[in-house]
C-alpha atoms as a PDB file:
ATOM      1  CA  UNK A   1      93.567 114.183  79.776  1.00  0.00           C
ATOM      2  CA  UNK A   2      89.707 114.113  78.567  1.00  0.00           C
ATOM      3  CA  UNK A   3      86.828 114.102  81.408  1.00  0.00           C
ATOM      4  CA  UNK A   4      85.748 110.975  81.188  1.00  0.00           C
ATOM      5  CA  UNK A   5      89.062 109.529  81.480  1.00  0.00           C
ATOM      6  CA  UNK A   6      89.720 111.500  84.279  1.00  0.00           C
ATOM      7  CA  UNK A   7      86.259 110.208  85.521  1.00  0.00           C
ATOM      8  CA  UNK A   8      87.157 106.632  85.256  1.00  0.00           C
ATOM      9  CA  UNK A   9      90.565 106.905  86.859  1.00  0.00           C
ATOM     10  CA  UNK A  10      88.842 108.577  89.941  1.00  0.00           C
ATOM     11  CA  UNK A  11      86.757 105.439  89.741  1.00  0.00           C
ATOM     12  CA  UNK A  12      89.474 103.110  89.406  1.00  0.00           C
ATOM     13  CA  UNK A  13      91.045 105.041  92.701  1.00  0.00           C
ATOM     14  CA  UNK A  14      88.101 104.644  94.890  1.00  0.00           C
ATOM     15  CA  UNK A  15      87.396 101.100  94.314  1.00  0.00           C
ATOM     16  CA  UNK A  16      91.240 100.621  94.964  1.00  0.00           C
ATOM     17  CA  UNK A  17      90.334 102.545  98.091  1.00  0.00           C
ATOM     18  CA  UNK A  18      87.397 100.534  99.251  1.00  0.00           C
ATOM     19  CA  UNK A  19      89.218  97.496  98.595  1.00  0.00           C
ATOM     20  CA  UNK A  20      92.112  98.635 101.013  1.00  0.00           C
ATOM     21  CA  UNK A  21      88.991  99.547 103.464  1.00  0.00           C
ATOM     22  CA  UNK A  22      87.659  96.311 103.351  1.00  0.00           C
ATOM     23  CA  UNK A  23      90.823  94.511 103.659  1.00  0.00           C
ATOM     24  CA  UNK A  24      91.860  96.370 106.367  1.00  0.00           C
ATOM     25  CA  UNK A  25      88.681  95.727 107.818  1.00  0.00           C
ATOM     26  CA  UNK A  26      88.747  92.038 107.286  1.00  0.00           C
ATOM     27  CA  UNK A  27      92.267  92.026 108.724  1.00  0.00           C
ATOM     28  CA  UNK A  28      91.171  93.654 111.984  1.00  0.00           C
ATOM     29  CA  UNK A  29      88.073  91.239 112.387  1.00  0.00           C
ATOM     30  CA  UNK A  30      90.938  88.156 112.071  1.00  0.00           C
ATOM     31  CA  UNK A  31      93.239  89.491 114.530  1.00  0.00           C
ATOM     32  CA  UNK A  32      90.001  90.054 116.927  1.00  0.00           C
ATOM     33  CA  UNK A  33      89.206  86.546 116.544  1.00  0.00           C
ATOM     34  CA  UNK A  34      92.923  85.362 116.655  1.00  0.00           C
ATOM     35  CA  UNK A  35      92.939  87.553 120.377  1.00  0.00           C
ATOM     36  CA  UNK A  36      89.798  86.281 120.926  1.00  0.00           C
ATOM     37  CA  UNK A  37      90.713  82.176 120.629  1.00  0.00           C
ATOM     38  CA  UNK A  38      94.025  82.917 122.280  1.00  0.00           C
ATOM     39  CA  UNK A  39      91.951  84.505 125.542  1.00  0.00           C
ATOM     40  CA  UNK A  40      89.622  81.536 125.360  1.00  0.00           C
ATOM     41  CA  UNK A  41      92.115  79.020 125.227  1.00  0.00           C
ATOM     42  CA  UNK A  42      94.126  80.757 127.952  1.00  0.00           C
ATOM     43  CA  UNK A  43      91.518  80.695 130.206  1.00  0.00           C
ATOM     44  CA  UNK A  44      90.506  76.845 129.655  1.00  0.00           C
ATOM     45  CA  UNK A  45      93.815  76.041 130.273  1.00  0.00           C
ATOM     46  CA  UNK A  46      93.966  78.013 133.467  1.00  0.00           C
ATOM     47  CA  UNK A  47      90.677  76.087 134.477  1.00  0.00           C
ATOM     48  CA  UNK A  48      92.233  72.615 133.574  1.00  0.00           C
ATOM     49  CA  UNK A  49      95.147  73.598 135.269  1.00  0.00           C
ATOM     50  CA  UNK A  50      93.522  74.883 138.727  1.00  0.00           C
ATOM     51  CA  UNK A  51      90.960  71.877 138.040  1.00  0.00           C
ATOM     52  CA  UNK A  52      94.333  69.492 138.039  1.00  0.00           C
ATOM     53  CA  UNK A  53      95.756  71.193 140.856  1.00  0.00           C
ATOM     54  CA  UNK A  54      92.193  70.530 143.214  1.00  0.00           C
ATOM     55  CA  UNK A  55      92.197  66.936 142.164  1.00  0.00           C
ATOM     56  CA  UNK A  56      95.672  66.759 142.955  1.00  0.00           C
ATOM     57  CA  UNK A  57      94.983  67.835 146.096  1.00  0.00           C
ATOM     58  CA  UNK A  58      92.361  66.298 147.277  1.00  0.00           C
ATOM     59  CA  UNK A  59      93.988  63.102 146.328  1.00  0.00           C
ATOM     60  CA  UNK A  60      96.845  63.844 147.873  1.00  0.00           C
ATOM     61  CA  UNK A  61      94.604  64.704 151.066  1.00  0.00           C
ATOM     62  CA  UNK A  62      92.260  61.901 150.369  1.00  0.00           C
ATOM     63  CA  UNK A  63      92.417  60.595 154.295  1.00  0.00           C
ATOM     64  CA  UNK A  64      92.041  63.551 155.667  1.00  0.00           C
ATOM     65  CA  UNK A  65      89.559  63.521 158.806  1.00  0.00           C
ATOM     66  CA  UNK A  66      88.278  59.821 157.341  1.00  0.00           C
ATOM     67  CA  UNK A  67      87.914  56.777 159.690  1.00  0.00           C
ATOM     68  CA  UNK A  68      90.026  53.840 158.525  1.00  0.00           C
ATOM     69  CA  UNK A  69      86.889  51.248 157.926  1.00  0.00           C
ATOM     70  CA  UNK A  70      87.298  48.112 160.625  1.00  0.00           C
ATOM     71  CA  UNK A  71      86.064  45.516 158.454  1.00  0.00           C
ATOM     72  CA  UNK A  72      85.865  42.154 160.101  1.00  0.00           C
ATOM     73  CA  UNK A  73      87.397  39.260 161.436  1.00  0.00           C
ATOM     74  CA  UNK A  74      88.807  36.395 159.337  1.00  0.00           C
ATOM     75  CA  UNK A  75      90.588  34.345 161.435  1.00  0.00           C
ATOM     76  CA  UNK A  76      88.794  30.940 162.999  1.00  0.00           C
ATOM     77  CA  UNK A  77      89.379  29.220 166.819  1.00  0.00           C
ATOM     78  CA  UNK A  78      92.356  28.084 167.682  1.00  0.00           C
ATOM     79  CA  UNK A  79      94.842  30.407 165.843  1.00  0.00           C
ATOM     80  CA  UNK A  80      97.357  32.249 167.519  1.00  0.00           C
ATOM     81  CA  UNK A  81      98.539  35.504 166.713  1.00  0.00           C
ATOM     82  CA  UNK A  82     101.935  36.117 168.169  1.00  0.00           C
ATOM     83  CA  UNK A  83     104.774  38.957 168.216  1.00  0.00           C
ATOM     84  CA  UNK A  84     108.280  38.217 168.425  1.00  0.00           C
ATOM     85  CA  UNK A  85     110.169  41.463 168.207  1.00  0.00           C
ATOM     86  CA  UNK A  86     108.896  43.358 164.892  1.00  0.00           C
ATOM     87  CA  UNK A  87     107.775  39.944 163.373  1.00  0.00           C
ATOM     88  CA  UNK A  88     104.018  38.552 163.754  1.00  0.00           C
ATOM     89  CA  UNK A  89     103.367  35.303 163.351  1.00  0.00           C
ATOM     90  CA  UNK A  90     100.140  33.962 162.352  1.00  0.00           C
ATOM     91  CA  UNK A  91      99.231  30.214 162.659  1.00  0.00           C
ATOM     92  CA  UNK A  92      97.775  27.187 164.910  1.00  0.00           C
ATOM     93  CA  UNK A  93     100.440  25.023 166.575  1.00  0.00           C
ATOM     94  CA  UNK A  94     101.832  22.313 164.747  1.00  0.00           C
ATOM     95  CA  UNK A  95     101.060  23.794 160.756  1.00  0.00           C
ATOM     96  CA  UNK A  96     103.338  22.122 158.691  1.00  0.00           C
ATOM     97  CA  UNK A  97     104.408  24.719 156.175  1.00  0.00           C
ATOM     98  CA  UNK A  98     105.378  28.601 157.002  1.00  0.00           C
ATOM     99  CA  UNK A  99     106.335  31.179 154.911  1.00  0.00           C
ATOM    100  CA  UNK A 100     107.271  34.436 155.222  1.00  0.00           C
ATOM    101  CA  UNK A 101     105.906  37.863 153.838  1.00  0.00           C
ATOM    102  CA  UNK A 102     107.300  41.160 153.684  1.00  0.00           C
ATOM    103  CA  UNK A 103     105.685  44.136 153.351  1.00  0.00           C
ATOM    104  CA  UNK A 104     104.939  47.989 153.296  1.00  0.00           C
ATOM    105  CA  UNK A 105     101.586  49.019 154.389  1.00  0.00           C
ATOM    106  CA  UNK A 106     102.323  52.033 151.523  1.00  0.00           C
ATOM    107  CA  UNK A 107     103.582  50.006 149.191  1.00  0.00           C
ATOM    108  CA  UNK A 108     100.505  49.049 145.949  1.00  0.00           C
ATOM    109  CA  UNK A 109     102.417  45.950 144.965  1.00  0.00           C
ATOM    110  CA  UNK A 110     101.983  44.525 148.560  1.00  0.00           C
ATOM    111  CA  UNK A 111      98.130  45.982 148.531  1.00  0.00           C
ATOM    112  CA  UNK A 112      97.378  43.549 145.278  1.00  0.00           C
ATOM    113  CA  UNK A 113      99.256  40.786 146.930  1.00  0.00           C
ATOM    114  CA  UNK A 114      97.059  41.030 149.854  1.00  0.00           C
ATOM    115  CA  UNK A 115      93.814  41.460 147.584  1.00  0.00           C
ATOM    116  CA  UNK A 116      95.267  38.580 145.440  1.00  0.00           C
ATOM    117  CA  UNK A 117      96.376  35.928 147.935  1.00  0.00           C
ATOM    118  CA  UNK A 118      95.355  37.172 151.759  1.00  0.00           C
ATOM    119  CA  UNK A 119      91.858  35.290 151.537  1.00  0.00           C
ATOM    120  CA  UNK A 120      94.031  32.301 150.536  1.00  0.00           C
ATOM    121  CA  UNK A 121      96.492  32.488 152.899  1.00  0.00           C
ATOM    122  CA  UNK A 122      94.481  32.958 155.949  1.00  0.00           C
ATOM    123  CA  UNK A 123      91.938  30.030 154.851  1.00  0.00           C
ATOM    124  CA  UNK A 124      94.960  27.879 154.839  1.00  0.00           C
ATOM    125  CA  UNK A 125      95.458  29.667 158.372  1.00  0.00           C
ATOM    126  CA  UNK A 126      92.345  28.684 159.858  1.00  0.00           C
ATOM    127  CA  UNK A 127      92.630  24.849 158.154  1.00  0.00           C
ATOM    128  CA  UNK A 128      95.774  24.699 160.005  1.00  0.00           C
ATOM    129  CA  UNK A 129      97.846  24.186 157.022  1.00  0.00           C
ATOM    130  CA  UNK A 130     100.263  27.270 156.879  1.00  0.00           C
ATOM    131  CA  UNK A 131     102.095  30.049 159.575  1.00  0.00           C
ATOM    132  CA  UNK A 132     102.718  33.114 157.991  1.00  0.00           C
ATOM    133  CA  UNK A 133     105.359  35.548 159.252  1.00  0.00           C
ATOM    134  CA  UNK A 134     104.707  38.865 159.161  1.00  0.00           C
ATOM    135  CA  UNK A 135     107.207  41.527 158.419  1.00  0.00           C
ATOM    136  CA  UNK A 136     106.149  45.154 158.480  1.00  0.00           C
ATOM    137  CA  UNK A 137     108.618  46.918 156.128  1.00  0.00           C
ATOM    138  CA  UNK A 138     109.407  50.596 156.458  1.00  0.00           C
ATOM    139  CA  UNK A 139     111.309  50.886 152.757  1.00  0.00           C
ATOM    140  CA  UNK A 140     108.792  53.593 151.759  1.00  0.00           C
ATOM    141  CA  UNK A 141     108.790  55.507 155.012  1.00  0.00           C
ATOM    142  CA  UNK A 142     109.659  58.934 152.876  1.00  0.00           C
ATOM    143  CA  UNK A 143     107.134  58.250 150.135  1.00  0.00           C
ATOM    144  CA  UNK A 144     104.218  59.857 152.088  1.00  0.00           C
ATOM    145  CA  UNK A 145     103.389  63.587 152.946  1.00  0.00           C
ATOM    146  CA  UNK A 146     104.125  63.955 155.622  1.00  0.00           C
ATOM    147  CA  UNK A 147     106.923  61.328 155.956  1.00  0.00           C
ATOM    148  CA  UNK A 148     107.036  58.671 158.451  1.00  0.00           C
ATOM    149  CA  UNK A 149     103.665  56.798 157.347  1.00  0.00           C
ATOM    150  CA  UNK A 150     105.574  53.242 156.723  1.00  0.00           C
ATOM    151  CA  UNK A 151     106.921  53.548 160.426  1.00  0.00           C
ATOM    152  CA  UNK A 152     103.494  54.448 162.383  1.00  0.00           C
ATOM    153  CA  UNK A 153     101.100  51.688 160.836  1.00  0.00           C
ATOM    154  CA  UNK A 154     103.648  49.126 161.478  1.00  0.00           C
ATOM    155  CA  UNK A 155     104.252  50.458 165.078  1.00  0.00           C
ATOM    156  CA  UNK A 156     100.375  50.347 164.859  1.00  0.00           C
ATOM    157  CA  UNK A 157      99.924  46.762 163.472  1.00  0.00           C
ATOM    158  CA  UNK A 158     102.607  45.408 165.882  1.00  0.00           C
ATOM    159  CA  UNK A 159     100.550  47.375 168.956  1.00  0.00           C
ATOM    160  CA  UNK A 160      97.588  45.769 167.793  1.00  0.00           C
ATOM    161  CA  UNK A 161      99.348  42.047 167.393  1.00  0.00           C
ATOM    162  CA  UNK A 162      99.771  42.768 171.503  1.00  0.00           C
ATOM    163  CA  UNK A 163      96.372  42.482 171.837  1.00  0.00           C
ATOM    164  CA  UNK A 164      95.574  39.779 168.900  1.00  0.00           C
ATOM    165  CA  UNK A 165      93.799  41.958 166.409  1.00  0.00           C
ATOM    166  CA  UNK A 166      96.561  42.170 164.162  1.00  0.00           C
ATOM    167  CA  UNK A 167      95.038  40.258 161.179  1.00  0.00           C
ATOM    168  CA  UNK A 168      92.170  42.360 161.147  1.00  0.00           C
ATOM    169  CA  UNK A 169      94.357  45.499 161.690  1.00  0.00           C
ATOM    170  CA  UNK A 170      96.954  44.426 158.944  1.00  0.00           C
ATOM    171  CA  UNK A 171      93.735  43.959 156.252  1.00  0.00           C
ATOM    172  CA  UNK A 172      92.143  47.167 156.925  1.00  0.00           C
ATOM    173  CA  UNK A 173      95.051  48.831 156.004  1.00  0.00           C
ATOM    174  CA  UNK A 174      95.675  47.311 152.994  1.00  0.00           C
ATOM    175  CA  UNK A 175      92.050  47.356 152.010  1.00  0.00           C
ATOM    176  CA  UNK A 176      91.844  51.178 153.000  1.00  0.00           C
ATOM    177  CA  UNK A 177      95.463  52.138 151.724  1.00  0.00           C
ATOM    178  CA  UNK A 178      96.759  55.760 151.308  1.00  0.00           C
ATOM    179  CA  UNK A 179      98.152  56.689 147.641  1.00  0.00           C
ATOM    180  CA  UNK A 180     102.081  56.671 147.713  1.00  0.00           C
ATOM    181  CA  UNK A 181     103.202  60.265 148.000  1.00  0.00           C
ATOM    182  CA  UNK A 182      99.981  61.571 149.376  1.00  0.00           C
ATOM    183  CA  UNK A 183      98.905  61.943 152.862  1.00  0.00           C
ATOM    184  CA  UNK A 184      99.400  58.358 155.538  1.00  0.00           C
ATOM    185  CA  UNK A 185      96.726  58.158 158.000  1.00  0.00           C
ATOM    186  CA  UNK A 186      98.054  59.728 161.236  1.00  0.00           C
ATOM    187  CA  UNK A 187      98.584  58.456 164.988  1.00  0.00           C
ATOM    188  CA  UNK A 188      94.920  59.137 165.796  1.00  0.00           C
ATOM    189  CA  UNK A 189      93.016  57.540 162.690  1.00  0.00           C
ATOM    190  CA  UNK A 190      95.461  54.298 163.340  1.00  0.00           C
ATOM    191  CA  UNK A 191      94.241  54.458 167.190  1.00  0.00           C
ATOM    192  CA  UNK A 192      91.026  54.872 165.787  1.00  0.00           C
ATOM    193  CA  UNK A 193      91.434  51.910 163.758  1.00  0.00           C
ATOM    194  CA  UNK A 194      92.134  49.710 166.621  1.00  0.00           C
ATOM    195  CA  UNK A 195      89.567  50.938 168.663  1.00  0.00           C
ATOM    196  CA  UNK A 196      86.675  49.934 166.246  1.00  0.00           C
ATOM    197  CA  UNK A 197      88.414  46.506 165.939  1.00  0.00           C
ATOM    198  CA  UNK A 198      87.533  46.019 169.842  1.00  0.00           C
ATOM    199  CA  UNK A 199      90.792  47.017 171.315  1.00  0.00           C
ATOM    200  CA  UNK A 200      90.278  48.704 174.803  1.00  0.00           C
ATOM    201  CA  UNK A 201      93.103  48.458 176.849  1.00  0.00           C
ATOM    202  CA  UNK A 202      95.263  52.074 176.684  1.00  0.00           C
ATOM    203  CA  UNK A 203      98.338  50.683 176.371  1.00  0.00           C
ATOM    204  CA  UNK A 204      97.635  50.169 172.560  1.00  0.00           C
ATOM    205  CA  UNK A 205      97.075  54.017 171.962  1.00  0.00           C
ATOM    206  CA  UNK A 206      99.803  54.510 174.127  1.00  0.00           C
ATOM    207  CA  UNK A 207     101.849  52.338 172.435  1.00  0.00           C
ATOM    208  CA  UNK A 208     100.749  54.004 168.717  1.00  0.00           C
ATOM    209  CA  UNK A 209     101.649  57.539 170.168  1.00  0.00           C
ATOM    210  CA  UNK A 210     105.022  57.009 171.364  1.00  0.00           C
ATOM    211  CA  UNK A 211     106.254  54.904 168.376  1.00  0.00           C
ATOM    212  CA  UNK A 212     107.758  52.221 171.228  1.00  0.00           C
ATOM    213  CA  UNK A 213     108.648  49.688 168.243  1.00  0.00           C
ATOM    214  CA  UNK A 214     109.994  52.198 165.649  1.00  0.00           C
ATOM    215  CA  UNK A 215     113.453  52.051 166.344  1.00  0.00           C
ATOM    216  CA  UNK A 216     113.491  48.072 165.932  1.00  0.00           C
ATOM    217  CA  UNK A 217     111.179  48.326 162.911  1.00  0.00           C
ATOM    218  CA  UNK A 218     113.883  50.441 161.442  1.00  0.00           C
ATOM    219  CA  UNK A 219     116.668  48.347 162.920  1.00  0.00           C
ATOM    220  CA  UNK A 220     115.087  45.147 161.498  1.00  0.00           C
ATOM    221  CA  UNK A 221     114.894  46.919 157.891  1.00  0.00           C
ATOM    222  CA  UNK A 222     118.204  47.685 157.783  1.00  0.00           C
ATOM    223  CA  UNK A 223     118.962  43.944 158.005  1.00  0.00           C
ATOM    224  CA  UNK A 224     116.079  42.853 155.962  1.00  0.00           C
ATOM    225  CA  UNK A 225     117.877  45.120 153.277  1.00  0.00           C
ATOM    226  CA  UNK A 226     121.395  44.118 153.551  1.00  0.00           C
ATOM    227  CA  UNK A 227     120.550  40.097 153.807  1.00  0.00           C
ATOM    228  CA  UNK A 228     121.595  38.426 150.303  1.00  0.00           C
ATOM    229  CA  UNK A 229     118.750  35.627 151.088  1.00  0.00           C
ATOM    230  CA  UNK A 230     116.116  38.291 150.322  1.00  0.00           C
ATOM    231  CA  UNK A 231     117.720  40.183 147.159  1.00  0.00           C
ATOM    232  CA  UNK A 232     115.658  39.545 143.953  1.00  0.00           C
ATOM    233  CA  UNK A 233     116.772  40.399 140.569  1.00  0.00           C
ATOM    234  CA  UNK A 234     114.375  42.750 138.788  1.00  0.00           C
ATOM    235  CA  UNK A 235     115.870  42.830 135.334  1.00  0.00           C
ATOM    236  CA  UNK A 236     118.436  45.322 133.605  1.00  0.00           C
ATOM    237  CA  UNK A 237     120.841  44.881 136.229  1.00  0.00           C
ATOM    238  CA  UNK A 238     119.075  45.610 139.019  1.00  0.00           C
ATOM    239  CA  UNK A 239     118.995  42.797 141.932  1.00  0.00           C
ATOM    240  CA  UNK A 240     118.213  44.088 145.369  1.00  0.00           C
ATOM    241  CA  UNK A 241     115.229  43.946 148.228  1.00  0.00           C
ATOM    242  CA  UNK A 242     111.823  45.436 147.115  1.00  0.00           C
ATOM    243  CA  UNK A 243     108.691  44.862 148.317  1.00  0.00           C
ATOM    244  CA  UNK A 244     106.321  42.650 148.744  1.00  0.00           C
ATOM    245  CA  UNK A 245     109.263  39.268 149.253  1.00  0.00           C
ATOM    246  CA  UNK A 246     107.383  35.887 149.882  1.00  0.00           C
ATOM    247  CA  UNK A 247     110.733  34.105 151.315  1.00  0.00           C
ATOM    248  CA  UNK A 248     110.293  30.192 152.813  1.00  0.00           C
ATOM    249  CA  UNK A 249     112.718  28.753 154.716  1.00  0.00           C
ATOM    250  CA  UNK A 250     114.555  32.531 154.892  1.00  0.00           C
ATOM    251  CA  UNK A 251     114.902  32.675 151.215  1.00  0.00           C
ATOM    252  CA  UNK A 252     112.947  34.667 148.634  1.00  0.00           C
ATOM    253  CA  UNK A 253     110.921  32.873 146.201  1.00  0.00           C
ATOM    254  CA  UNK A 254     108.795  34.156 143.038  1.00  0.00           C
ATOM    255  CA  UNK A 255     105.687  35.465 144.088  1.00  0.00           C
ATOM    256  CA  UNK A 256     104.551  34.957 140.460  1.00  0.00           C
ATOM    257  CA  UNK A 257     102.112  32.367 139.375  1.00  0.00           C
ATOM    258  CA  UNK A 258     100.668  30.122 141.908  1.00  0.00           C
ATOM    259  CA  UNK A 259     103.140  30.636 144.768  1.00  0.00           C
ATOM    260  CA  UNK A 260     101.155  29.793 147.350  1.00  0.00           C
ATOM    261  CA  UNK A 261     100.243  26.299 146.154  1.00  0.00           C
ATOM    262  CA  UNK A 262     103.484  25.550 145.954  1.00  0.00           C
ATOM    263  CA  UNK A 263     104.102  26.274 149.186  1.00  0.00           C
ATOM    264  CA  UNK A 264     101.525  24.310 150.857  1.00  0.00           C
ATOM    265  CA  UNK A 265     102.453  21.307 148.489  1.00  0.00           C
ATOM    266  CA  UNK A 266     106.378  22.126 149.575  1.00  0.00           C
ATOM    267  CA  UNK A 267     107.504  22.819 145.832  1.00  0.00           C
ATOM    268  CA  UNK A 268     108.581  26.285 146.500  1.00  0.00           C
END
């Protein structure tokens, strides 16, 4: 082999040298930047997933040490607010039509009822046209955290129907409502509650603490469930009670469309 072949195969073997260098080189800097995007996209995750974890939990904790705004009255001279075991009924003497209304104070569907048709239904109230019957329903009692939310603001709406501030009572509630499966407002917000709405006599906190209706709110449920009257079909086989049930004359109607024209006009 002559010298300058020899010369030009060392060449050839140092640029095949450099090139392994530089590839190895370039490898290295990909798998840096490979590590690199992995540890970046690890740690946003973590943040979104701490970040979803606070919201969550706030949320969840949303009435936590908050006062239950009082809001005002609605409800004109001359009507009556009156309890009859776990049922309120709202109305001047003599109003032709009544209907019924059942509801969860946890429950969203009966919270956009309210917002949709309460103004409505208490107008007709005060013009003497309508009675509503009021029936606190405990079906979502386990839905909150802690439990037992359902029970206590209907103990604390019938409490407060004792000493005629139930309307007001019943649409704070709604207006203020707790998210299902997050935190109810507890004994001392709902006394609270009352308190702002000009209730002074002690027997209403008393009354709130010691849960004196729950046992017939939960008694009355269990009927309200079990009454074929107030099943509703809800499509692919399911037909059962759910809230909110508009029912007139002790029968559930559609609370679609314009119910509550029709039951003023007596079409329902």
């Amino acid at each position: 082999m002559g010298g300058a072949e020899r010369s030009a195969r060392k060449s050839r073997q140092q640029a095949a040298a450099a090139r392994s260098v530089a590839q190895a080189r370039g490898s290295s800097g990909g798998d840096r930047k490979k590590v690199i995007a992995v540890v970046v996209a690890v740690v946003v995750l973590a943040g979104l997933v701490i970040g979803g974890v606070l919201w969550i939990n706030s949320s969840k904790n949303a009435t936590q040490d908050s006062a239950i705004p009082a809001g005002t009255a609605t409800l004109g001279p001359g009507v009556v607010e009156k309890r009859d075991g776990v049922v309120v009924s709202v109305g001047k003497p003599g109003a032709p039509k009544t209907v019924d209304v059942y509801a969860d104070f946890l429950c969203p569907y009966c919270a956009q009822l309210q917002k949709d048709y309460g103004p409505r239904m208490e107008k007709a109230i005060n013009d003497g046209q309508l009675t509503v019957r009021y029936h606190m329903v405990t079906l979502l009692n386990e839905r909150s955290d802690p439990p037992g939310y359902s029970v206590d603001s209907a103990n604390a709406a019938l409490a407060a129907a004792d000493e005629q501030k139930f309307t007001a009572f019943h649409d704070a509630l709604f207006k203020s409502q707790p998210t299902e499966g997050g935190r109810g407002y507890d004994k001392a917000q709902l006394v609270k509650l009352g308190q702002d709405l000009g209730i002074t006599d002690p027997k209403f906190a008393q009354t709130v603490n010691a849960g004196t209706y729950n046992q017939q709110l939960q008694a009355a449920f269990q009927q309200i469930e079990n009454d074929p009257k107030l099943k509703q079909d809800f499509g692919g086989g399911q037909v059962g009670f759910g809230t909110p049930t508009v029912a007139v004359n002790g029968k559930a109607i559609s609370a679609s469309g314009d119910w509550l024209a029709k039951v003023l006009d007596g079409t329902a």
